[in-house]
PDB file of N, CA and C in Angstrom:
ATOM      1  N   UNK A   1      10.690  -0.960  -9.283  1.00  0.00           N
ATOM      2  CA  UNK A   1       9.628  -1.747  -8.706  1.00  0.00           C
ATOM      3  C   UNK A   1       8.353  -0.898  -8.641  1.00  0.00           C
ATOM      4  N   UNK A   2       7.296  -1.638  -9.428  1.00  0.00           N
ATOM      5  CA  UNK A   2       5.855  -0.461  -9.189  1.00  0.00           C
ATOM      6  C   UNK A   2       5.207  -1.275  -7.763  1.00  0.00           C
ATOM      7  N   UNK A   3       4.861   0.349  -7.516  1.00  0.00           N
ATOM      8  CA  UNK A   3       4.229   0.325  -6.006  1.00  0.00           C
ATOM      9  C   UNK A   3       3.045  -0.218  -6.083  1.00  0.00           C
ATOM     10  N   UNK A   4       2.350  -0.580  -5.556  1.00  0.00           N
ATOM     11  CA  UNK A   4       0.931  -1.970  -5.589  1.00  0.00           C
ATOM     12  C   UNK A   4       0.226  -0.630  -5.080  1.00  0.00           C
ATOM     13  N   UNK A   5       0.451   0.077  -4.171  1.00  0.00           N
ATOM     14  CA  UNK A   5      -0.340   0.710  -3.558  1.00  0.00           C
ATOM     15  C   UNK A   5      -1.039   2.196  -4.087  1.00  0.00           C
ATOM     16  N   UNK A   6      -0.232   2.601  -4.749  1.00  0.00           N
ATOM     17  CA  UNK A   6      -0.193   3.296  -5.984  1.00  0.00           C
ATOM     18  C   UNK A   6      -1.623   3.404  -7.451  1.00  0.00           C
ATOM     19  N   UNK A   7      -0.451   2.133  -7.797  1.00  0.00           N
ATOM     20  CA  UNK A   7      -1.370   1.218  -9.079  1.00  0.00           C
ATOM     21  C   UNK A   7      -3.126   1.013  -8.261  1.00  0.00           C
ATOM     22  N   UNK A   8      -2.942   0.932  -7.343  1.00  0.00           N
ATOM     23  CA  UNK A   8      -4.594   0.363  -7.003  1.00  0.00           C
ATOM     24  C   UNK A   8      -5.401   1.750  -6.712  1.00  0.00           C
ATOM     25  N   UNK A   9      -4.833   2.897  -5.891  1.00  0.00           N
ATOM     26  CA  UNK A   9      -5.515   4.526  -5.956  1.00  0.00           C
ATOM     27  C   UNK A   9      -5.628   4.494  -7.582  1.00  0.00           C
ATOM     28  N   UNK A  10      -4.965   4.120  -8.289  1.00  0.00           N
ATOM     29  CA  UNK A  10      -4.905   4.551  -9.773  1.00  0.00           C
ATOM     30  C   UNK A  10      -6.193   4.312 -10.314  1.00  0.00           C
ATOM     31  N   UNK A  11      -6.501   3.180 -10.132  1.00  0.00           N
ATOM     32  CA  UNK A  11      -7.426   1.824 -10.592  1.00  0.00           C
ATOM     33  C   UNK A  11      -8.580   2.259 -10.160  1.00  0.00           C
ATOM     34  N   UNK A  12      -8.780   2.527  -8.582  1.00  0.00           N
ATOM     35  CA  UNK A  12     -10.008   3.044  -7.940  1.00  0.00           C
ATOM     36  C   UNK A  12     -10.266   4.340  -8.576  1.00  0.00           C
ATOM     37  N   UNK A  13      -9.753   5.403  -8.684  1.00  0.00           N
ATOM     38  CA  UNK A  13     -10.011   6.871  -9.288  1.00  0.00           C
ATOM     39  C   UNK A  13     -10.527   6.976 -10.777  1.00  0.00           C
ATOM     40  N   UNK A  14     -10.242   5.975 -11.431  1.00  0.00           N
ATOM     41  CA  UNK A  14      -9.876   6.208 -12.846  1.00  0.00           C
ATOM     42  C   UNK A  14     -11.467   5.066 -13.229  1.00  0.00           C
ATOM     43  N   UNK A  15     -11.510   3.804 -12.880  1.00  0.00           N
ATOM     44  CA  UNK A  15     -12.374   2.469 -13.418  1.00  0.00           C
ATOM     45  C   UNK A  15     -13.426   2.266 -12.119  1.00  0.00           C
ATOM     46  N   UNK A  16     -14.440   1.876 -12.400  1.00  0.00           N
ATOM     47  CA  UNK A  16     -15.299   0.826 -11.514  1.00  0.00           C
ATOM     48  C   UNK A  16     -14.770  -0.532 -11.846  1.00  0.00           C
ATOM     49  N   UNK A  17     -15.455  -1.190 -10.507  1.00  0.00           N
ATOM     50  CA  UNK A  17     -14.598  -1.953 -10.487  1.00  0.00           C
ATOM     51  C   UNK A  17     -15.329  -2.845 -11.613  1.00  0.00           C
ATOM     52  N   UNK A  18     -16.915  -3.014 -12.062  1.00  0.00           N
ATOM     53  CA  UNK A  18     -17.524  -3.546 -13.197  1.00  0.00           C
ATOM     54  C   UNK A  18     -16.697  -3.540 -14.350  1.00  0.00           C
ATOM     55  N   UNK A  19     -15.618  -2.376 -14.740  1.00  0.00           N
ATOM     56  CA  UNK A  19     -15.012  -2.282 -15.968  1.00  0.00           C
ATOM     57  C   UNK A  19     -13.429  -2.704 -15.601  1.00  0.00           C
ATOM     58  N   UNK A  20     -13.097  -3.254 -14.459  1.00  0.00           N
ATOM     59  CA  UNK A  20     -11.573  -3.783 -14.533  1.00  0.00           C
ATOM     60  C   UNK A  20     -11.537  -5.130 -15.070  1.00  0.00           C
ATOM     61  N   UNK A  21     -10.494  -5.234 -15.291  1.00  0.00           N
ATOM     62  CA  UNK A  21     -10.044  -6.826 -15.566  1.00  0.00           C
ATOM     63  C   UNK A  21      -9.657  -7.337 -14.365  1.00  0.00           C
ATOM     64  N   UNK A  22      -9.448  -8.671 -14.863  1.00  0.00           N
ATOM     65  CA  UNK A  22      -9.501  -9.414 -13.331  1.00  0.00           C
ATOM     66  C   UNK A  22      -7.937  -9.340 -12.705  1.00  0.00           C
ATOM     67  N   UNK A  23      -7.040  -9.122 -13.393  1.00  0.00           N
ATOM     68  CA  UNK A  23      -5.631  -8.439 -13.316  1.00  0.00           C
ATOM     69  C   UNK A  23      -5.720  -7.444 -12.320  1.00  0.00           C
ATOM     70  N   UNK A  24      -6.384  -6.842 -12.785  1.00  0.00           N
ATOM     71  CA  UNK A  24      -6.492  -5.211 -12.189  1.00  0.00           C
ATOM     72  C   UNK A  24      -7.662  -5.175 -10.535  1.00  0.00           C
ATOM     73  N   UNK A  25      -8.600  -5.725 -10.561  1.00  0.00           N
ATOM     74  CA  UNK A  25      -9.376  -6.310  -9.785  1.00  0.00           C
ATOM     75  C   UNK A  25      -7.937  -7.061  -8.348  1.00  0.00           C
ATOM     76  N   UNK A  26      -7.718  -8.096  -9.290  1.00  0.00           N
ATOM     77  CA  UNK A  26      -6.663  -8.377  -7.901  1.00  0.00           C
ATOM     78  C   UNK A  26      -5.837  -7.583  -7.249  1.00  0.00           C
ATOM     79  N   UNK A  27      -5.179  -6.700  -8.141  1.00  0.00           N
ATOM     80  CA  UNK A  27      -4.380  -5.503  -7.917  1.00  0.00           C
ATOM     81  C   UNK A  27      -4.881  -5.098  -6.934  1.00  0.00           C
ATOM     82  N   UNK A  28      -6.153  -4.388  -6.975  1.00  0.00           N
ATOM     83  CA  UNK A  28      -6.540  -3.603  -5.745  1.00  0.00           C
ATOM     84  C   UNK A  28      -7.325  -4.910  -4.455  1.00  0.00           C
ATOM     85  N   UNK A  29      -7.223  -5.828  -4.576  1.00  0.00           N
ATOM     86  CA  UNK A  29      -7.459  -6.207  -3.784  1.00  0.00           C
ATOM     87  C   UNK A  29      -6.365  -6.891  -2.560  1.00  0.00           C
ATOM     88  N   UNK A  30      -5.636  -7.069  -3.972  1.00  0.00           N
ATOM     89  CA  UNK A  30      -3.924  -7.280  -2.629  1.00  0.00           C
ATOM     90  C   UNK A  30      -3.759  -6.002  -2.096  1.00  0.00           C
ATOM     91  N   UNK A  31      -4.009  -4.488  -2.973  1.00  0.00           N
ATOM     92  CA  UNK A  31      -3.305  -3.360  -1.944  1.00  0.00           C
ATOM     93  C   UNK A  31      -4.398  -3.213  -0.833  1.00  0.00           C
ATOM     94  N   UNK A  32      -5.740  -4.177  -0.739  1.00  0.00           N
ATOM     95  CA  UNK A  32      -6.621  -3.519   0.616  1.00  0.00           C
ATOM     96  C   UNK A  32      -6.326  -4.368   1.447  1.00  0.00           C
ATOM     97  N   UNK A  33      -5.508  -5.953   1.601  1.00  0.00           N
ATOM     98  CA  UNK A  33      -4.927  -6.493   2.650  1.00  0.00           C
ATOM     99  C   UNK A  33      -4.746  -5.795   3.625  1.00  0.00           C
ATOM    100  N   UNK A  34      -3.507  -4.918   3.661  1.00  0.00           N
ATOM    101  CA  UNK A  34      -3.114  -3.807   4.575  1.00  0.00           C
ATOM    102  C   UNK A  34      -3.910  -3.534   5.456  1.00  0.00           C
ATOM    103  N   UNK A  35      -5.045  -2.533   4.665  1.00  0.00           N
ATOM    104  CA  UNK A  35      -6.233  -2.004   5.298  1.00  0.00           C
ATOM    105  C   UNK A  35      -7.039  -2.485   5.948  1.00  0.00           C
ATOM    106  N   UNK A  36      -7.401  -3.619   5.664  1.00  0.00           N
ATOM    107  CA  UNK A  36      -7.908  -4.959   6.404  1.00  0.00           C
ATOM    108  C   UNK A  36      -7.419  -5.210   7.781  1.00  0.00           C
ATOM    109  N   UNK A  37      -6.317  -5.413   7.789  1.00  0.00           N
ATOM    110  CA  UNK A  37      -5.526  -6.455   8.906  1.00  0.00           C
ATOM    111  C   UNK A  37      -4.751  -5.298   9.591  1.00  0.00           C
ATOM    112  N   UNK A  38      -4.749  -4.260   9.550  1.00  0.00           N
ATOM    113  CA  UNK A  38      -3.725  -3.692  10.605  1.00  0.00           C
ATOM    114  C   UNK A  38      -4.645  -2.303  11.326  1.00  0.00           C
ATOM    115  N   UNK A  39      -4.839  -2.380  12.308  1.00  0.00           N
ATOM    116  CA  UNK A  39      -6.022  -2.078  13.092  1.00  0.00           C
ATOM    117  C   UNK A  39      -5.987  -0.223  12.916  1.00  0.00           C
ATOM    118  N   UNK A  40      -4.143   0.105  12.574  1.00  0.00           N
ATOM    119  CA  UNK A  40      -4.435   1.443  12.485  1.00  0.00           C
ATOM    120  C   UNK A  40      -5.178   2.046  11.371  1.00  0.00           C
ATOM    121  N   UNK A  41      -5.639   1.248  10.540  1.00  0.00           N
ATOM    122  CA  UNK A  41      -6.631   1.671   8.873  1.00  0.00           C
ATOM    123  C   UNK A  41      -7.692   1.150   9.670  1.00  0.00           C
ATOM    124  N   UNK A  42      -8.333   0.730  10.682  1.00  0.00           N
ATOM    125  CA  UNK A  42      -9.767   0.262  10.885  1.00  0.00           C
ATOM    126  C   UNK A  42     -10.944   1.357  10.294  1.00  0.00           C
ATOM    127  N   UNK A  43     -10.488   3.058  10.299  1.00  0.00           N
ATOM    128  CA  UNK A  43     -11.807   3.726  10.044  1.00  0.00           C
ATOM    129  C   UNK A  43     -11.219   4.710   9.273  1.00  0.00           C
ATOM    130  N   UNK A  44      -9.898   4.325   8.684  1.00  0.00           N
ATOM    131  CA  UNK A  44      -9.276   5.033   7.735  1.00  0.00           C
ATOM    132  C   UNK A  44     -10.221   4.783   6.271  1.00  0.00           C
ATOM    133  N   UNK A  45     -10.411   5.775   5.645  1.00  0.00           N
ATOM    134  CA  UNK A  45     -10.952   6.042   4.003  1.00  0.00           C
ATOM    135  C   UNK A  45      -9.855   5.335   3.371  1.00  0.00           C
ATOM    136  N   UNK A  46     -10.517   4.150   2.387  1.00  0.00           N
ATOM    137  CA  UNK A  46      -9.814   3.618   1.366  1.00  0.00           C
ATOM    138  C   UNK A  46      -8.716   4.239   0.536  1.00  0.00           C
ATOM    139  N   UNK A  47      -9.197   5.501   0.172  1.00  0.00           N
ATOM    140  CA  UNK A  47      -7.919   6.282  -0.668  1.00  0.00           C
ATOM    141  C   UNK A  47      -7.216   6.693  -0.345  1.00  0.00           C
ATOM    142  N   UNK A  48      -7.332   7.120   1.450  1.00  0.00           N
ATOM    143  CA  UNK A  48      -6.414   8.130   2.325  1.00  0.00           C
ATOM    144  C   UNK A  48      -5.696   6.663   2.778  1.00  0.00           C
ATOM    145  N   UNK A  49      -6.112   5.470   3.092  1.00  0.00           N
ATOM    146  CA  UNK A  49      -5.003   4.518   3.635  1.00  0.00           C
ATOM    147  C   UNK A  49      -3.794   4.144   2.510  1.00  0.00           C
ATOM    148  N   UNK A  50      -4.569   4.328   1.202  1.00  0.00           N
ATOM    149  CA  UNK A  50      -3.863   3.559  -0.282  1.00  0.00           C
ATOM    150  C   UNK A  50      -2.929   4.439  -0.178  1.00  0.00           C
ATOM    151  N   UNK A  51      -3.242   5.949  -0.136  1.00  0.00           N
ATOM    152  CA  UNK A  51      -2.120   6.937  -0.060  1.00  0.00           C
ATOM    153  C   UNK A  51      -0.947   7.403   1.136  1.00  0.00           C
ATOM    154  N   UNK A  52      -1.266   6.814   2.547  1.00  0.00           N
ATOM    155  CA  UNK A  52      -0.570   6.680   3.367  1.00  0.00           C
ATOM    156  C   UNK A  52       0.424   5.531   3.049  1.00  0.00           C
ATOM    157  N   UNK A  53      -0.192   4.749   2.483  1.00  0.00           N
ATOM    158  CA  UNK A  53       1.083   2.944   2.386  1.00  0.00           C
ATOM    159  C   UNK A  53       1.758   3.272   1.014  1.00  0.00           C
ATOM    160  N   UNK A  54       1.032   4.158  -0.056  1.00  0.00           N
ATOM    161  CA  UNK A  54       2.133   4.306  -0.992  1.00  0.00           C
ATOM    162  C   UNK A  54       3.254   5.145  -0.764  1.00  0.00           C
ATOM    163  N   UNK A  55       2.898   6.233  -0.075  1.00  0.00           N
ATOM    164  CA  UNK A  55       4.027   7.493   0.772  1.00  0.00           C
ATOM    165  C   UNK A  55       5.050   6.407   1.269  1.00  0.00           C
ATOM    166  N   UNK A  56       4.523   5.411   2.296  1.00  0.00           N
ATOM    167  CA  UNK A  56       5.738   4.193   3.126  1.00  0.00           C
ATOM    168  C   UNK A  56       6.376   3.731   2.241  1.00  0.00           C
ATOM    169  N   UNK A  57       6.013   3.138   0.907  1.00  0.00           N
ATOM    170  CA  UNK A  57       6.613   2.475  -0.308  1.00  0.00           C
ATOM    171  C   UNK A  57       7.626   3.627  -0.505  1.00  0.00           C
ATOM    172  N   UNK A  58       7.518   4.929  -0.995  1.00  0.00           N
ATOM    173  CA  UNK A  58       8.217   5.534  -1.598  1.00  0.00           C
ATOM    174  C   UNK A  58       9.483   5.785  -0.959  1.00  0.00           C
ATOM    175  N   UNK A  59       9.092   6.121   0.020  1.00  0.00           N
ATOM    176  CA  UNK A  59       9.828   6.188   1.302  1.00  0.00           C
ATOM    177  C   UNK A  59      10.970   5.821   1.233  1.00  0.00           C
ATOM    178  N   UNK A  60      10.783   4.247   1.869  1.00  0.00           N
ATOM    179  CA  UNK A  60      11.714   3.057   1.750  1.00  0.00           C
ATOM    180  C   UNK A  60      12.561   2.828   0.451  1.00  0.00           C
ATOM    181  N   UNK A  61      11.524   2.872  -0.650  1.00  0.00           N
ATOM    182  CA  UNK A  61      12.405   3.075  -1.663  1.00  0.00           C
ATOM    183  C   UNK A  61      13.698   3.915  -2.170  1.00  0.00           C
ATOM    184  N   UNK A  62      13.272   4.820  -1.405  1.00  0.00           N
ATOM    185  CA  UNK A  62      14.086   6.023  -1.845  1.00  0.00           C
ATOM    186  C   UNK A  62      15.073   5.864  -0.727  1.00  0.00           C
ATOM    187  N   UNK A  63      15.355   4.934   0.240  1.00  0.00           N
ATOM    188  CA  UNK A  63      16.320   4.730   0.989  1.00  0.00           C
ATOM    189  C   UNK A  63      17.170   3.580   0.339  1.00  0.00           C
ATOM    190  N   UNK A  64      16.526   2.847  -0.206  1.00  0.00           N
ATOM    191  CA  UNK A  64      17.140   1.744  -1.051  1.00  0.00           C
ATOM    192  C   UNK A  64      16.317   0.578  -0.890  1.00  0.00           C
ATOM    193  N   UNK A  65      15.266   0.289  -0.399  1.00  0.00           N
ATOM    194  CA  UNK A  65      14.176  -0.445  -0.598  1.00  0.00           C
ATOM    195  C   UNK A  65      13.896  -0.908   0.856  1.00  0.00           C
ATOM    196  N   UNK A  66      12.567  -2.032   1.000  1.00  0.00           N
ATOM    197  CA  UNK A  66      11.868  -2.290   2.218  1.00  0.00           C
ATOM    198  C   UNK A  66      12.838  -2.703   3.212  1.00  0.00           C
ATOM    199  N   UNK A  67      13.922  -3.008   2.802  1.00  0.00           N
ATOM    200  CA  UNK A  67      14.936  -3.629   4.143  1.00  0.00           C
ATOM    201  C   UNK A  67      15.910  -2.393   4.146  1.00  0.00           C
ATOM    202  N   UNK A  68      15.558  -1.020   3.998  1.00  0.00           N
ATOM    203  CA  UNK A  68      16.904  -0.536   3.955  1.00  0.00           C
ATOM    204  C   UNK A  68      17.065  -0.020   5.177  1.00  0.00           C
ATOM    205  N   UNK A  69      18.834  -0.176   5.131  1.00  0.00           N
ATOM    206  CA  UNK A  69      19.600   0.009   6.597  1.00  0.00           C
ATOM    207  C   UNK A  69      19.525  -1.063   6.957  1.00  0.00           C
ATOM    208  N   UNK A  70      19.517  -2.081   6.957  1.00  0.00           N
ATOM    209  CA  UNK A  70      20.176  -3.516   7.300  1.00  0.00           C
ATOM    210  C   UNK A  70      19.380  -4.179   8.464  1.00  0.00           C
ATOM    211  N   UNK A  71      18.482  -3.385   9.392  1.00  0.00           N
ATOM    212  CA  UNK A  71      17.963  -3.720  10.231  1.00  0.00           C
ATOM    213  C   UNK A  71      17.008  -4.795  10.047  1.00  0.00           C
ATOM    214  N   UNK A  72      16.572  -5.492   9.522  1.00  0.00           N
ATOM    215  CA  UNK A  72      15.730  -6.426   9.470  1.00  0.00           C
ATOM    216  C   UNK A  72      14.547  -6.457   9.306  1.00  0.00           C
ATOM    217  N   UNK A  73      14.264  -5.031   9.774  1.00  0.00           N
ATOM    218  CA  UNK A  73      12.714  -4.363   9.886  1.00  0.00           C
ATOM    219  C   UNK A  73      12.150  -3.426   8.762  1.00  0.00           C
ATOM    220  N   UNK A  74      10.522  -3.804   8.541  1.00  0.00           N
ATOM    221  CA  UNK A  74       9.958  -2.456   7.422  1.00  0.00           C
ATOM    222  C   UNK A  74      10.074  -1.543   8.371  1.00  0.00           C
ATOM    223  N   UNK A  75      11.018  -0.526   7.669  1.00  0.00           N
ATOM    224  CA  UNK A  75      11.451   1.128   7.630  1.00  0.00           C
ATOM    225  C   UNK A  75      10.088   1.820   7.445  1.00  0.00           C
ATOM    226  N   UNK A  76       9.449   2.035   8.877  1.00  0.00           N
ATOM    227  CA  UNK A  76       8.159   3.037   8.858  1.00  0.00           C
ATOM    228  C   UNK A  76       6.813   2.293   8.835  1.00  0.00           C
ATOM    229  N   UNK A  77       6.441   0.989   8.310  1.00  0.00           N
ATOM    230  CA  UNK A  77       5.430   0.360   7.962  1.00  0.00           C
ATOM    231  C   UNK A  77       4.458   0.141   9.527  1.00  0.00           C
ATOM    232  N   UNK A  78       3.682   0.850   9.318  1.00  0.00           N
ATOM    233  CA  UNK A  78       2.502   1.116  10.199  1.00  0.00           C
ATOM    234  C   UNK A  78       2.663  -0.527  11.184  1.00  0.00           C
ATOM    235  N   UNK A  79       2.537  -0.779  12.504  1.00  0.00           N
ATOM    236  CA  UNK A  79       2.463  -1.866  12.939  1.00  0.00           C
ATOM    237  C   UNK A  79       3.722  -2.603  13.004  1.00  0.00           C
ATOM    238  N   UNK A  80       5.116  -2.139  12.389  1.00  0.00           N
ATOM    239  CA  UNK A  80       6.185  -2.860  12.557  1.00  0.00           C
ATOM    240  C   UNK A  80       7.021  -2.305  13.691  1.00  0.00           C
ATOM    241  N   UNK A  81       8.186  -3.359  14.197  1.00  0.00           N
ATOM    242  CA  UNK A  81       8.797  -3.216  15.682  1.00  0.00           C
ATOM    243  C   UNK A  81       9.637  -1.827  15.868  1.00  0.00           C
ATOM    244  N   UNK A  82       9.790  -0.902  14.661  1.00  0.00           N
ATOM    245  CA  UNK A  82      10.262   0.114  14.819  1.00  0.00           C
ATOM    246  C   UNK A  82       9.101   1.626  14.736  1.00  0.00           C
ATOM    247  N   UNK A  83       8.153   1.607  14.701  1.00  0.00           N
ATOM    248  CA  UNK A  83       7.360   2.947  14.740  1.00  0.00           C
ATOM    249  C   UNK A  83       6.945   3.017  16.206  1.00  0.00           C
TER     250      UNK A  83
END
């Protein structure tokens, strides 16, 4: 599974956004949801939040994905009932 959060630091470092496609454009605009809506990114730097939520992706992944351990809950995800 590619990490959204990832792919979009990628996108920002590498293209303006004048030269993305609109593919790629959405890309990073689904990974700034996050950043948007969860109050602990309010004055967080765009690249330092992209790179905090891709670390959580990897994370989880590497446990066996966003539900792992059976609990019901995102494993670490900033704002969820377990941090």
């Amino acid at each position: 599974m590619a990490n959204l959060f990832s792919e979009a630091l990628d996108l920002i470092d590498s293209k303006s956004q004048f030269d993305m496609t609109e593919e790629e454009k959405a890309t990073v605009g689904a990974a700034m949801i996050p950043l948007m809506v969860l109050p602990r990114y309010k004055d967080t730097p765009i690249g330092e939040g992209l790179k905090e939520l891709s670390k959580i992706i990897e994370e989880n992944e590497a446990l066996g994905g966003l539900w792992a351990g059976g609990s019901g809950k995102l494993n670490g995800l900033p704002g969820s009932a377990d941090e």
